[in-house]
PDB file of N, CA and C in Angstrom:
ATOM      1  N   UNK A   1     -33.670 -32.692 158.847  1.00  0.00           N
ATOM      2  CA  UNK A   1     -33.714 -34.100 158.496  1.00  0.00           C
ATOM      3  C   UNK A   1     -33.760 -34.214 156.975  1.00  0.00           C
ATOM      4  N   UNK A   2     -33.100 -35.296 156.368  1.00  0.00           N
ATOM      5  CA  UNK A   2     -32.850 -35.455 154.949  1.00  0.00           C
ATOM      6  C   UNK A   2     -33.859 -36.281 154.472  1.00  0.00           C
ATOM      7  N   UNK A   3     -34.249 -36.025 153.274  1.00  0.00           N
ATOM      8  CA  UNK A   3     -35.736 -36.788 152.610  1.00  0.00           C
ATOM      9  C   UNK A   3     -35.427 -38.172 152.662  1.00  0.00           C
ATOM     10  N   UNK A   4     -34.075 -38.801 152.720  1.00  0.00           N
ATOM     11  CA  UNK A   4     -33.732 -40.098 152.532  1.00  0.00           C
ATOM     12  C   UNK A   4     -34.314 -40.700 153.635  1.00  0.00           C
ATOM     13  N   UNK A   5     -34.031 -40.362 155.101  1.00  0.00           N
ATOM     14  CA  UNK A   5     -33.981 -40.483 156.317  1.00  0.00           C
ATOM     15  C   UNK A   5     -35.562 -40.445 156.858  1.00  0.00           C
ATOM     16  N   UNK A   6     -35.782 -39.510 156.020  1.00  0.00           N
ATOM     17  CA  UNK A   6     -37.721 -39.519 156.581  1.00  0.00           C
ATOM     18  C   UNK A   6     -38.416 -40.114 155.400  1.00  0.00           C
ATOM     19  N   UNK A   7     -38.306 -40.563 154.106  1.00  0.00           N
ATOM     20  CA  UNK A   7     -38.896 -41.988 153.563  1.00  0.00           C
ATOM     21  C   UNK A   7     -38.755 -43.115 154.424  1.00  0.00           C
ATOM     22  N   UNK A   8     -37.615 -43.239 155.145  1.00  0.00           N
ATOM     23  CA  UNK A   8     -37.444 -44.452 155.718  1.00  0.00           C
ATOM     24  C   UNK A   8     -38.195 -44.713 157.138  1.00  0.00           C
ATOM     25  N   UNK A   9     -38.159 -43.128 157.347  1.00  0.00           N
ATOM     26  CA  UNK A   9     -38.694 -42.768 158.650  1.00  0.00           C
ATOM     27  C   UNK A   9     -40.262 -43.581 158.683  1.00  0.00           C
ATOM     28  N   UNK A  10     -40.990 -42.931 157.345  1.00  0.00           N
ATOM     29  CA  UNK A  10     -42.359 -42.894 157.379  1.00  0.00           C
ATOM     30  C   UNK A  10     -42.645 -44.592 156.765  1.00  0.00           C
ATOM     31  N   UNK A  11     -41.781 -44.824 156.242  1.00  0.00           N
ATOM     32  CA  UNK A  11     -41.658 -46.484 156.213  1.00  0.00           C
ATOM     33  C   UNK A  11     -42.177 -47.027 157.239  1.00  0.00           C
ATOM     34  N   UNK A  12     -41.021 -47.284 158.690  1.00  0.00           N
ATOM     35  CA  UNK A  12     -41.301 -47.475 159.720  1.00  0.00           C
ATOM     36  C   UNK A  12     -42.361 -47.567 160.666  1.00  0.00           C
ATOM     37  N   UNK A  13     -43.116 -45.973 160.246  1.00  0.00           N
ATOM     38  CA  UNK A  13     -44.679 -45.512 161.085  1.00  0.00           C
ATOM     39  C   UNK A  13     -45.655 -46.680 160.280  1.00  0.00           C
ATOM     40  N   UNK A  14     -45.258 -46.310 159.293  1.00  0.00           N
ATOM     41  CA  UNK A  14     -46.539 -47.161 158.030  1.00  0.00           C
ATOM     42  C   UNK A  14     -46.537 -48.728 158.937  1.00  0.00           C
ATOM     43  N   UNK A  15     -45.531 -49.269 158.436  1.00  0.00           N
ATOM     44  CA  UNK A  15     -45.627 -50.705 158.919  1.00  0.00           C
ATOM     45  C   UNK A  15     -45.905 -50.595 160.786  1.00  0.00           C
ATOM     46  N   UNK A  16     -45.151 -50.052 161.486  1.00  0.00           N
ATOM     47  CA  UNK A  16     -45.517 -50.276 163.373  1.00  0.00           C
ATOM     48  C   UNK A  16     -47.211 -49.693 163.389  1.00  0.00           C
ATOM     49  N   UNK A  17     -47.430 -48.444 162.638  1.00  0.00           N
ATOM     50  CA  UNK A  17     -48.386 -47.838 163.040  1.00  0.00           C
ATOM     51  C   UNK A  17     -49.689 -48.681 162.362  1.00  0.00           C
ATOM     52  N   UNK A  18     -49.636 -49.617 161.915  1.00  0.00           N
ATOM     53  CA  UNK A  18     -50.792 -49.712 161.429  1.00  0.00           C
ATOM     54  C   UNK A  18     -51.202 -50.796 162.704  1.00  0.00           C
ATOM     55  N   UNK A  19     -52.985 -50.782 162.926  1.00  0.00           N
ATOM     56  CA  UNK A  19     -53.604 -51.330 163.954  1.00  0.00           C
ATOM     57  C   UNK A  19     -53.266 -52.560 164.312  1.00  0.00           C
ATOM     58  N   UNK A  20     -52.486 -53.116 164.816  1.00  0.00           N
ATOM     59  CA  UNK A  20     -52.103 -54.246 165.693  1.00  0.00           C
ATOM     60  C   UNK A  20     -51.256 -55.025 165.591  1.00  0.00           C
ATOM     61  N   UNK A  21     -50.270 -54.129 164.452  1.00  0.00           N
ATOM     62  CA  UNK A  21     -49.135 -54.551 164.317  1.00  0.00           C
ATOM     63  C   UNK A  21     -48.460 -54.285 165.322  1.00  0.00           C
ATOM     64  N   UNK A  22     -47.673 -53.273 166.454  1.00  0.00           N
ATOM     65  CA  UNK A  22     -47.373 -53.113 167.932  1.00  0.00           C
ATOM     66  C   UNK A  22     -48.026 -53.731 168.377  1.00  0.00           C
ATOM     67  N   UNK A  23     -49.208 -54.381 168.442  1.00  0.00           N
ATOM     68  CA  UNK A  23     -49.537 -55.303 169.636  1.00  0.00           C
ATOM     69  C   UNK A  23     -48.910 -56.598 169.675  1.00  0.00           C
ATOM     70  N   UNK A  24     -48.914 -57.450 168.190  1.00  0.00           N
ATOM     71  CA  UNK A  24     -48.536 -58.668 167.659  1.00  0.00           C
ATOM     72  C   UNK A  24     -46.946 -58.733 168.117  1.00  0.00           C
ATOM     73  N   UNK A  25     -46.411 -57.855 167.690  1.00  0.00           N
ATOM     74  CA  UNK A  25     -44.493 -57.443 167.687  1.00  0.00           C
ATOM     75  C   UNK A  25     -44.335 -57.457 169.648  1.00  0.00           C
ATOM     76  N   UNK A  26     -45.280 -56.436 169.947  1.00  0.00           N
ATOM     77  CA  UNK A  26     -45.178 -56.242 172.014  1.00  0.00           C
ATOM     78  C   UNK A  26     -45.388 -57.994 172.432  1.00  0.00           C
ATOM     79  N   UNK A  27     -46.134 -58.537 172.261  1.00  0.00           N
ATOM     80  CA  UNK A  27     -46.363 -59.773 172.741  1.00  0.00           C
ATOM     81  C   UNK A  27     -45.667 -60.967 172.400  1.00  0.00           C
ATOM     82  N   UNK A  28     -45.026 -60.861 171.045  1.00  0.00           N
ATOM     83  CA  UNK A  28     -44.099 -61.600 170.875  1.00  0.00           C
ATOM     84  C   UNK A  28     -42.390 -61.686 171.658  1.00  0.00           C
ATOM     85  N   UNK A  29     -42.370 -60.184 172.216  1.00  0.00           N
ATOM     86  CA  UNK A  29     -41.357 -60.372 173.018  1.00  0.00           C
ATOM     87  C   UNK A  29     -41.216 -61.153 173.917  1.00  0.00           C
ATOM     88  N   UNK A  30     -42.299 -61.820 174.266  1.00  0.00           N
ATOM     89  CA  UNK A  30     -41.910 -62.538 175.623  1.00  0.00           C
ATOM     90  C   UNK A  30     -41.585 -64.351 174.876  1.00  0.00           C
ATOM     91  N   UNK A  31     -41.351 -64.193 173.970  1.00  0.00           N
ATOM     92  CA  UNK A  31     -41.094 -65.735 173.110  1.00  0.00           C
ATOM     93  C   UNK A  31     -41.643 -66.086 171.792  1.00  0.00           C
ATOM     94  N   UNK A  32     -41.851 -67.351 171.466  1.00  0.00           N
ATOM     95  CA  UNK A  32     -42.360 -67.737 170.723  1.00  0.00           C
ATOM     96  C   UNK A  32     -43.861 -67.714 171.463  1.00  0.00           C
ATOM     97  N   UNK A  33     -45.175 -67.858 170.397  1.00  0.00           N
ATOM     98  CA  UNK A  33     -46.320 -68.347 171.024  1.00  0.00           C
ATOM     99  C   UNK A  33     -47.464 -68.397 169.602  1.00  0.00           C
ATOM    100  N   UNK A  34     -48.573 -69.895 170.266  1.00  0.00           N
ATOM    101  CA  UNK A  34     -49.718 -69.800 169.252  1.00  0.00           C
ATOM    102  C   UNK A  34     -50.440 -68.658 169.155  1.00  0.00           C
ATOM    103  N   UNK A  35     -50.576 -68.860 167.859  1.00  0.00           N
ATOM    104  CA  UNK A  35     -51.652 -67.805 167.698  1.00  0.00           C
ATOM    105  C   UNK A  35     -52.857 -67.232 168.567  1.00  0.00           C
ATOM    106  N   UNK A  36     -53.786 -68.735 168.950  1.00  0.00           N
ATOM    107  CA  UNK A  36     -54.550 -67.843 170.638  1.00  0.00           C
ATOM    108  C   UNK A  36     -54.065 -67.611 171.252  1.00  0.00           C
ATOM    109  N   UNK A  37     -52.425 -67.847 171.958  1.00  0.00           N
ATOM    110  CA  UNK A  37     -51.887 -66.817 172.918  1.00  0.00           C
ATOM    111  C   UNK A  37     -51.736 -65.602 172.350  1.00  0.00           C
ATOM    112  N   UNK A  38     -51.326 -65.567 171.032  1.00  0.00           N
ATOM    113  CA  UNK A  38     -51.202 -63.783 170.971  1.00  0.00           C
ATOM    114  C   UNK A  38     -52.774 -63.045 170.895  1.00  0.00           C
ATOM    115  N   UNK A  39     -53.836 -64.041 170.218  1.00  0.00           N
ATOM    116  CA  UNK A  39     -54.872 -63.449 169.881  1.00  0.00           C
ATOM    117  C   UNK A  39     -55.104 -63.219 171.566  1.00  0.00           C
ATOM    118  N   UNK A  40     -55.222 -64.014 172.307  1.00  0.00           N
ATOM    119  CA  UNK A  40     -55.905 -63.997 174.182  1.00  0.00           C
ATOM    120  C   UNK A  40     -55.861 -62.490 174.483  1.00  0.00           C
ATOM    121  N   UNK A  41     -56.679 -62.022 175.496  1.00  0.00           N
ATOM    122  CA  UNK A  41     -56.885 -61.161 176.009  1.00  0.00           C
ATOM    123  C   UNK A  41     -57.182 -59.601 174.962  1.00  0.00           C
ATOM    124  N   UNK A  42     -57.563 -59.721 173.925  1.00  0.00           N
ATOM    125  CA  UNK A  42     -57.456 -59.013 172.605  1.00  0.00           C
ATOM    126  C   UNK A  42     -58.571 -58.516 172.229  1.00  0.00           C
ATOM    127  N   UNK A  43     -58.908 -57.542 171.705  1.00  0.00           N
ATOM    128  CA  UNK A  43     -60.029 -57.337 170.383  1.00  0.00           C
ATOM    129  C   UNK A  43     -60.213 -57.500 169.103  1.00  0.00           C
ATOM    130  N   UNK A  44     -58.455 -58.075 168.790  1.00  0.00           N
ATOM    131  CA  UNK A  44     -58.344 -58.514 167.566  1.00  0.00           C
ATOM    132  C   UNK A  44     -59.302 -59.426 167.008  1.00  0.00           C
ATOM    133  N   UNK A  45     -59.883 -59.433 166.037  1.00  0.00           N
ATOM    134  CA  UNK A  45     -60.389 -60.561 165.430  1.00  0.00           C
ATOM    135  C   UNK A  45     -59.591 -61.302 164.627  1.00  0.00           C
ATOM    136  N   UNK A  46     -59.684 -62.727 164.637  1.00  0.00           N
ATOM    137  CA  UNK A  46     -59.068 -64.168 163.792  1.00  0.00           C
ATOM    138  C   UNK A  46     -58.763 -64.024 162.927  1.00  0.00           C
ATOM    139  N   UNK A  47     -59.383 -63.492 162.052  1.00  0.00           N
ATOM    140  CA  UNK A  47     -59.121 -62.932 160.670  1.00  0.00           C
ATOM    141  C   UNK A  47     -58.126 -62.585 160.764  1.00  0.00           C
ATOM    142  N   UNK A  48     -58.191 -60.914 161.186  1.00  0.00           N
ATOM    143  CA  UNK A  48     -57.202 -59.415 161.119  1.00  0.00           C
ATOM    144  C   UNK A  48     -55.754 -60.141 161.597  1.00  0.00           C
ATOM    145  N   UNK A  49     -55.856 -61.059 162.475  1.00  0.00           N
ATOM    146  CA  UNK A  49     -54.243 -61.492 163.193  1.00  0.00           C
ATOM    147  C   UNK A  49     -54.184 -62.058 162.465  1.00  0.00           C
ATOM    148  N   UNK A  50     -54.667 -62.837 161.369  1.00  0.00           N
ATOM    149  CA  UNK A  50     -54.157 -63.692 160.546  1.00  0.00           C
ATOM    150  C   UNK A  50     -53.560 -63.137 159.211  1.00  0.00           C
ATOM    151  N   UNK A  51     -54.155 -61.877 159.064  1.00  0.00           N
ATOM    152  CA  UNK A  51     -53.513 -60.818 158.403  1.00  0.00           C
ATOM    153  C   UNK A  51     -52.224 -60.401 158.833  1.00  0.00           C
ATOM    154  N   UNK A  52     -52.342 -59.914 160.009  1.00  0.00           N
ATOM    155  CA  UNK A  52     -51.469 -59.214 160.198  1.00  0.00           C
ATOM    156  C   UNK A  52     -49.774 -59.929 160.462  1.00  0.00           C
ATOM    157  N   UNK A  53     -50.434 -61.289 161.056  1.00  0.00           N
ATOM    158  CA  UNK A  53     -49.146 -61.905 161.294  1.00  0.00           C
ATOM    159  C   UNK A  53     -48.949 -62.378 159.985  1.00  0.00           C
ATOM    160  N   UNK A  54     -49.404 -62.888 158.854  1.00  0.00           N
ATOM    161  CA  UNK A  54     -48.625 -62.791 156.769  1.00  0.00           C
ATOM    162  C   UNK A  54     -48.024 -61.257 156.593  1.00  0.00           C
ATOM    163  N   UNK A  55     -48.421 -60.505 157.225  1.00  0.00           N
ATOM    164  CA  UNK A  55     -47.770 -59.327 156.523  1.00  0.00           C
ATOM    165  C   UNK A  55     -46.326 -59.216 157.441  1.00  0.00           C
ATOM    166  N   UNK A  56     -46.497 -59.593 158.821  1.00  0.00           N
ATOM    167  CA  UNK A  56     -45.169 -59.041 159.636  1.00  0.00           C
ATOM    168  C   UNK A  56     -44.241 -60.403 158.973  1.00  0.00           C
ATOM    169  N   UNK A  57     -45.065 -61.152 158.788  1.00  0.00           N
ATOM    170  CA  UNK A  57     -43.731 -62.274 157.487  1.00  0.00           C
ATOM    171  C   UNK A  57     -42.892 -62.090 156.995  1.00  0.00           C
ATOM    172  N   UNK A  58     -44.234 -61.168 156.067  1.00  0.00           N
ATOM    173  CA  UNK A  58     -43.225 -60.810 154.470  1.00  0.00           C
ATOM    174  C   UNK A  58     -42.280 -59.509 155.183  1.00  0.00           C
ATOM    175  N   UNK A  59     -42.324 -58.918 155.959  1.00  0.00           N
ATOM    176  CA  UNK A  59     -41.570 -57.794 156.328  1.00  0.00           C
ATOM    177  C   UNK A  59     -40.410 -58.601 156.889  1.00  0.00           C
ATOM    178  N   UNK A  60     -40.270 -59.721 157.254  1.00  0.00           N
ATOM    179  CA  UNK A  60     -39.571 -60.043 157.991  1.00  0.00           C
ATOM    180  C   UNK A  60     -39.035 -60.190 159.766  1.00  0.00           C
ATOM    181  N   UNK A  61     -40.220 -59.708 160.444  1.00  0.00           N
ATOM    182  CA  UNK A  61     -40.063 -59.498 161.216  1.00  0.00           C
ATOM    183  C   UNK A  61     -40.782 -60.600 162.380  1.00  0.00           C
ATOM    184  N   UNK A  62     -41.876 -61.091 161.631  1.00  0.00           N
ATOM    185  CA  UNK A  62     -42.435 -62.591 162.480  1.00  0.00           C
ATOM    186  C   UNK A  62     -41.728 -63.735 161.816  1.00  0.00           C
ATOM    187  N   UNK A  63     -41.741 -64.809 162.306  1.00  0.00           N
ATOM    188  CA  UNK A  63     -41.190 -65.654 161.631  1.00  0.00           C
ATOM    189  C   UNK A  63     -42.429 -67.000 161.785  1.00  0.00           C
ATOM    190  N   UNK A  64     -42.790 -68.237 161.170  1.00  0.00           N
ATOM    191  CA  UNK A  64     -43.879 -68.742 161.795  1.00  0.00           C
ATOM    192  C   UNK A  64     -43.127 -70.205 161.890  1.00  0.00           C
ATOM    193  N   UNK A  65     -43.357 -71.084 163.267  1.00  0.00           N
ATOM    194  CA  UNK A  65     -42.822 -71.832 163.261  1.00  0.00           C
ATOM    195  C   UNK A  65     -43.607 -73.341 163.201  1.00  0.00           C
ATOM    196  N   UNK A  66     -42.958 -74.301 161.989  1.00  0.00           N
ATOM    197  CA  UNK A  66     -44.645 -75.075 161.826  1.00  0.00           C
ATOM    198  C   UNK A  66     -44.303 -76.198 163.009  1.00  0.00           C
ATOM    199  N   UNK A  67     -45.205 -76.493 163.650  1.00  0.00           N
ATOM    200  CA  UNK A  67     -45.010 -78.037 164.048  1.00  0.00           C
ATOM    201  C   UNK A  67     -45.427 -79.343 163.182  1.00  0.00           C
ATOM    202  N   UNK A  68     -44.623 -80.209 163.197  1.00  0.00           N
ATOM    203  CA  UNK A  68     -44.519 -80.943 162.284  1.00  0.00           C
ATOM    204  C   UNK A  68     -45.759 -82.067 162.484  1.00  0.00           C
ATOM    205  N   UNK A  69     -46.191 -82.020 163.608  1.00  0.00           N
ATOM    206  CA  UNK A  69     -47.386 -83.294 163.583  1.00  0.00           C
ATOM    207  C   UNK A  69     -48.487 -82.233 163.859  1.00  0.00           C
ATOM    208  N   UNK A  70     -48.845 -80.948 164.384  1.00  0.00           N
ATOM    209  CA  UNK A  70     -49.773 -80.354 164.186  1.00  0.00           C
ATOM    210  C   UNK A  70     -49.824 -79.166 163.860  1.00  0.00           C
ATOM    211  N   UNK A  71     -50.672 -79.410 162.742  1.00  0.00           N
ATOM    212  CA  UNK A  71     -50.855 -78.036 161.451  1.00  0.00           C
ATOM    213  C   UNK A  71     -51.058 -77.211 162.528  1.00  0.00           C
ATOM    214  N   UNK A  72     -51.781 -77.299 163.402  1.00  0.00           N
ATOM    215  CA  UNK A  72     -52.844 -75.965 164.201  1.00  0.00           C
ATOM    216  C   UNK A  72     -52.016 -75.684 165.032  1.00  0.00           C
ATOM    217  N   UNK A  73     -50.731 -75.650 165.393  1.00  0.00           N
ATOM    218  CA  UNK A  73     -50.200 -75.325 166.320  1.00  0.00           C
ATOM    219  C   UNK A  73     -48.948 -74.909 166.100  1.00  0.00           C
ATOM    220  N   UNK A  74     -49.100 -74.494 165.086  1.00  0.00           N
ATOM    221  CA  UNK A  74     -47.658 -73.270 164.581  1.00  0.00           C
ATOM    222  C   UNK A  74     -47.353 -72.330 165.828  1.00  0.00           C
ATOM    223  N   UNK A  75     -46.574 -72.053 165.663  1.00  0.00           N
ATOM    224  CA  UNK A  75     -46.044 -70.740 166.638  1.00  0.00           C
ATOM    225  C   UNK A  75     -45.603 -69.670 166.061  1.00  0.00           C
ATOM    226  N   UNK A  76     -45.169 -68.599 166.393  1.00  0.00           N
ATOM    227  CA  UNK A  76     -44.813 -67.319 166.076  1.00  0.00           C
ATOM    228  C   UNK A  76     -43.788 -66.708 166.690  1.00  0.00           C
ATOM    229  N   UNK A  77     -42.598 -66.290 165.996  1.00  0.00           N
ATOM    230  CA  UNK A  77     -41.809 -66.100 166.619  1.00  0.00           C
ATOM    231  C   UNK A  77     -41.173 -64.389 165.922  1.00  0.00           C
ATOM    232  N   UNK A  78     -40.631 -63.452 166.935  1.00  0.00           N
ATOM    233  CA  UNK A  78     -40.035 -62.503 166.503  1.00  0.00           C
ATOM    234  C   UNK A  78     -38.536 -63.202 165.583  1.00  0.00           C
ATOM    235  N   UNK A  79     -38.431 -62.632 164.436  1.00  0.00           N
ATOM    236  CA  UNK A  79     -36.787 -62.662 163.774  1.00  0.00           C
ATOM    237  C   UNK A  79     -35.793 -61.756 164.210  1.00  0.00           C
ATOM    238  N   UNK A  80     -34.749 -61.907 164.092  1.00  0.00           N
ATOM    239  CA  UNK A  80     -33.841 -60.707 164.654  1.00  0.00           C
ATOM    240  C   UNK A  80     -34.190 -59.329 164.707  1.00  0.00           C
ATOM    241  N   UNK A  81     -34.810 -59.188 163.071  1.00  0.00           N
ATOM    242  CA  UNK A  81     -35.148 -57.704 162.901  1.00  0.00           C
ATOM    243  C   UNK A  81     -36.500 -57.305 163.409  1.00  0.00           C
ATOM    244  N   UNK A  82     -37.148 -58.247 164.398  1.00  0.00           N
ATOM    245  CA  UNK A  82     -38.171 -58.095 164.819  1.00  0.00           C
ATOM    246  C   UNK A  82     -37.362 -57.686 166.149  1.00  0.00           C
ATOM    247  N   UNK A  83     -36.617 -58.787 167.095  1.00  0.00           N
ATOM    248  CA  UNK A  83     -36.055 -58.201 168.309  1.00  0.00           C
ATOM    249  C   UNK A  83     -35.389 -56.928 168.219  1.00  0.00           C
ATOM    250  N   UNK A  84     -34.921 -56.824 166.595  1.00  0.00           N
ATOM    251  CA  UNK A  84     -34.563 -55.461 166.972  1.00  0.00           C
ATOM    252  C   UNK A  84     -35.310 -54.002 167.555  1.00  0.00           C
ATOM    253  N   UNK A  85     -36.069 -54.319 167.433  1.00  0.00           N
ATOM    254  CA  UNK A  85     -37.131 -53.182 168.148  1.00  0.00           C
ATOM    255  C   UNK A  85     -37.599 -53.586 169.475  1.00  0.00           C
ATOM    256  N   UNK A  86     -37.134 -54.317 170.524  1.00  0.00           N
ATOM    257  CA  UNK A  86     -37.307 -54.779 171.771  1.00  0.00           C
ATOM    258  C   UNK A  86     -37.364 -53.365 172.540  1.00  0.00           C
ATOM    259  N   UNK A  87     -36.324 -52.626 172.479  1.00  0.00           N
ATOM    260  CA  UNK A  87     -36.149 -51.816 173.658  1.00  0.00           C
ATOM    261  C   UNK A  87     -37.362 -50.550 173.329  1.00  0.00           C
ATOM    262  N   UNK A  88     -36.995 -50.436 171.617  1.00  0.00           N
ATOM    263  CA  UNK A  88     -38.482 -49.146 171.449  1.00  0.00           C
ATOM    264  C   UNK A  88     -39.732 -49.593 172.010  1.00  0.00           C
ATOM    265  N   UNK A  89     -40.561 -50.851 172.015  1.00  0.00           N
ATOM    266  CA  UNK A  89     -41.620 -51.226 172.445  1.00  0.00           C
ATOM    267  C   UNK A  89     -41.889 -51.422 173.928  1.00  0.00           C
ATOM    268  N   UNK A  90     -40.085 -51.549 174.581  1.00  0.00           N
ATOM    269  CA  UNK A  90     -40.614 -51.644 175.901  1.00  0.00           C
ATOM    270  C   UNK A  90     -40.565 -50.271 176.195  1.00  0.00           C
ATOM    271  N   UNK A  91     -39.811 -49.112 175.845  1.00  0.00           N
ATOM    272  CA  UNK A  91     -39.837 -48.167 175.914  1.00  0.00           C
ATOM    273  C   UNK A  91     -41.038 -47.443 176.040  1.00  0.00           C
ATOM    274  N   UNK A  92     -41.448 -47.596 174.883  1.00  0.00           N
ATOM    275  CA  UNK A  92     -43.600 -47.158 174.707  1.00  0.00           C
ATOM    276  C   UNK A  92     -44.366 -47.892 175.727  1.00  0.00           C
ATOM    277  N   UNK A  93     -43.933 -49.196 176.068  1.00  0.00           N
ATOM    278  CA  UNK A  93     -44.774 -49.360 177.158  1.00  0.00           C
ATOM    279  C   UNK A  93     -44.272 -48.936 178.602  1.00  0.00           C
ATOM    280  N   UNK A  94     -43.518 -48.743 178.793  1.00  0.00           N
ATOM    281  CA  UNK A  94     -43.009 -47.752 180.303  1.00  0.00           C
ATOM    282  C   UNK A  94     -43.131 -46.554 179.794  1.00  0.00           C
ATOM    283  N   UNK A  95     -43.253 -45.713 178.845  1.00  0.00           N
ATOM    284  CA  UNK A  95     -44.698 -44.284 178.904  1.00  0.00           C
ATOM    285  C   UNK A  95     -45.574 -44.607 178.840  1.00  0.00           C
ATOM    286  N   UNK A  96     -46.049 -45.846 178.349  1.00  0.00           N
ATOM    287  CA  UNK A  96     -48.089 -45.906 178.687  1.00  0.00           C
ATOM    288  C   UNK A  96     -48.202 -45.793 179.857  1.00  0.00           C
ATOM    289  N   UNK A  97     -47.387 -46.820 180.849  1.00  0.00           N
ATOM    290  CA  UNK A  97     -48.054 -46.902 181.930  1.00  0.00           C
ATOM    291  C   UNK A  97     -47.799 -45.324 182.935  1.00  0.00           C
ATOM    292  N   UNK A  98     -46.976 -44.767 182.619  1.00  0.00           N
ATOM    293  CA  UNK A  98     -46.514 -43.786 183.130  1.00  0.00           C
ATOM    294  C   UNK A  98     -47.815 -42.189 182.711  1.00  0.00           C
ATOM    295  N   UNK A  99     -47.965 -42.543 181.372  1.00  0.00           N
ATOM    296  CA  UNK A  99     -48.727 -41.350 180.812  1.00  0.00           C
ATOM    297  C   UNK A  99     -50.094 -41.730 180.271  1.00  0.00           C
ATOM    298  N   UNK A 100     -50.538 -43.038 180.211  1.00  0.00           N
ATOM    299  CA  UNK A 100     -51.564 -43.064 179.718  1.00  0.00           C
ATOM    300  C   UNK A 100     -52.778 -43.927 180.592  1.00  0.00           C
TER     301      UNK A 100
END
């Protein structure tokens, strides 16, 4: 493997691998949704998702969608280059359930 190819590589890990960024990106596949739907069923804390979904922003990969009569009810939506990773995430999740 060429150093070009694994900077980009370890790019990749950096941003998916960090803590709850795959969770935010997995749950967004199924649509748009508020923030307590993605936070629901979670250990995330309010904060950290509120982190994490400004950073998958600036990466480009969340997109946030405002509603126009209520501030509090933005939504969240994957961008293309977010769907682009659809099949790797469902992928990882048909080995969880399989191996983990």
């Amino acid at each position: 493997m060429s150093s070009i190819h694994g900077g980009r590589f370890e790019e990749a890990m950096r941003l998916l691998g960090k803590r709850w960024n795959g969770y935010v990106i997995y749950r967004l596949l199924d649509g748009p949704m508020r923030f307590g739907d993605i936070k629901a069923g979670s250990r995330i804390s309010a904060r950290l998702l509120s982190v994490r979904l400004k950073e998958l922003e600036r990466e480009g990969i969340v997109r946030r969608i405002a509603d126009a009569e209520h501030a509090s009810r933005n939504r969240y939506a994957l961008t293309s280059k977010g769907q682009a990773m659809a099949q790797i995430f469902r992928s990882i999740a048909a080995w969880s359930h399989q191996w983990c």
